[in-house]
Protein backbone atom coordinates (compact mmCIF):
# COMPACT_ATOMS: atom_id res chain seq x y z
CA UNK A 1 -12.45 136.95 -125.02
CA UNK A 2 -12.29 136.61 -128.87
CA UNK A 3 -9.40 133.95 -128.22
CA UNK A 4 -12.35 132.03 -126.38
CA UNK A 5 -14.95 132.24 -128.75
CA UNK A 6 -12.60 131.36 -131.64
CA UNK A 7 -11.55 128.46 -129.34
CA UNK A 8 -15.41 127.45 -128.73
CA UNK A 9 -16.13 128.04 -132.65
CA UNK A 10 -13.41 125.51 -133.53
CA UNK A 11 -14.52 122.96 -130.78
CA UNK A 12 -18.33 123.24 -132.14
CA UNK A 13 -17.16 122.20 -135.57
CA UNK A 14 -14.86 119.45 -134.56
CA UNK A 15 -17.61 117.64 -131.80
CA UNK A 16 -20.68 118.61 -134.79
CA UNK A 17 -19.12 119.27 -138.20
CA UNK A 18 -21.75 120.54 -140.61
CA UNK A 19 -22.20 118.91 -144.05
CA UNK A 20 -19.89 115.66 -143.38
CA UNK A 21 -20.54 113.07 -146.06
CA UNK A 22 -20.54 112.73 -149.88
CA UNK A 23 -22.74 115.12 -152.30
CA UNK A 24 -24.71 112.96 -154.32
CA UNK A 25 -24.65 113.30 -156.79
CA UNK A 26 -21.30 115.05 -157.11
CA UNK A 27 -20.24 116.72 -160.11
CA UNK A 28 -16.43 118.04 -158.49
CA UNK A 29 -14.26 116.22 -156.27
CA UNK A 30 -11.51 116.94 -154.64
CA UNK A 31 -8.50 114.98 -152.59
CA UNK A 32 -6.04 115.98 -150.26
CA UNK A 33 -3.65 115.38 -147.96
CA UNK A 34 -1.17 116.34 -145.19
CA UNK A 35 1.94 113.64 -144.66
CA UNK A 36 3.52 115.70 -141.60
CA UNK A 37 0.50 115.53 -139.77
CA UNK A 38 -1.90 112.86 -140.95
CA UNK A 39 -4.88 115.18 -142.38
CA UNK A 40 -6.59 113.62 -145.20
CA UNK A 41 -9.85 114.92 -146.89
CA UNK A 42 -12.08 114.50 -149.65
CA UNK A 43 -14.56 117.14 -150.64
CA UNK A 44 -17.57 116.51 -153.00
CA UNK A 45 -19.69 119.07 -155.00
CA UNK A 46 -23.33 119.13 -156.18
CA UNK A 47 -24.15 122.30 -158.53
CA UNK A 48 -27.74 123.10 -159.49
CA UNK A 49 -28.15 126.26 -161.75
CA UNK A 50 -24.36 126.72 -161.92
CA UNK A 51 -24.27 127.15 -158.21
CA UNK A 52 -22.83 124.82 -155.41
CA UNK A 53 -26.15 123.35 -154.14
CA UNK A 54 -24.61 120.76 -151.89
CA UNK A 55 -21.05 120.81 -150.74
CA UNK A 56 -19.48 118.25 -148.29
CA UNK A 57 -16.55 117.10 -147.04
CA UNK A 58 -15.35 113.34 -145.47
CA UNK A 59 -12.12 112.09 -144.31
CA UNK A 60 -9.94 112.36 -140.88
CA UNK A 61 -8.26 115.29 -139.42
CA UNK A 62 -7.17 117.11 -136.61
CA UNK A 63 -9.55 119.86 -135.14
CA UNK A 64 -8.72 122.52 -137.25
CA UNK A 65 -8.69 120.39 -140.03
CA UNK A 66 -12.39 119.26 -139.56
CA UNK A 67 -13.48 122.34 -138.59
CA UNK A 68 -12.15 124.40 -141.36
CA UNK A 69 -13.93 121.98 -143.64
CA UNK A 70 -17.39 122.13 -142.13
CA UNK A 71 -17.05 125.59 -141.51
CA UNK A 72 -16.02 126.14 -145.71
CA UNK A 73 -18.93 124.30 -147.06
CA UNK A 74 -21.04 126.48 -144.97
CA UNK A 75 -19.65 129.72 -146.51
CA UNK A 76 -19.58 128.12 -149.92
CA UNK A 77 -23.08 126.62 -150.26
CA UNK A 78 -25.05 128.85 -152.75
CA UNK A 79 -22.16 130.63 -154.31
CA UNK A 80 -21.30 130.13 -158.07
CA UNK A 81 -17.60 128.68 -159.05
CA UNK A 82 -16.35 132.45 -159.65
CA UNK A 83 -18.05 133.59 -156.20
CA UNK A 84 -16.30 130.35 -154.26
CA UNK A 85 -12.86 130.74 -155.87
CA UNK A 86 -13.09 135.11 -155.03
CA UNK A 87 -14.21 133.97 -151.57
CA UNK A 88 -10.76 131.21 -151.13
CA UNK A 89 -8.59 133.63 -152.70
CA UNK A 90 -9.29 136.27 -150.60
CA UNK A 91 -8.90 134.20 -147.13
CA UNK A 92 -5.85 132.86 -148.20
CA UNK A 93 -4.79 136.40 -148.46
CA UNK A 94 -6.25 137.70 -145.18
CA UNK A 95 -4.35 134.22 -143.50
């Protein structure tokens, strides 16, 4: 059952990803890229108050490429720098 509904998260975010586009204005970019499988993404950053006040992401990508992205910027939106880079640094170490 939690198999399923991780597979129906991932599907929602690929068929409807959430904040796709550029921030404008952006104050932080970001590029990147996966040769072995063809991912490619750019990210873009609006902060207001020293907060991320608009965060999206463009490019093409496999599934869980696009939905990792739209699900980030919804996690990220709202959070300072320091908060955002606590809250990457600790997925990477739950992954």
């Amino acid at each position: 059952m939690l198999e399923e509904l991780y597979q129906e998260i991932i599907l929602d975010h690929y068929r409807r990803p959430r904040n796709k586009g550029q921030a404008v204005p952006s104050d932080i970019s970001a590029h990147d890229s996966n040769p072995l499988c063809g991912d490619e993404i750019d990210v873009t950053a609006h902060l207001l108050d020293h907060k991320i006040a608009d965060l999206k992401f463009d490019g093409k990508g496999c599934a869980i490429c696009t939905a990792s992205a739209s699900i980030m910027t919804q996690k990220l939106i709202g959070k300072t720098i320091p908060e955002a880079t606590q809250f990457i640094d600790s997925f990477l170490k739950m992954m």
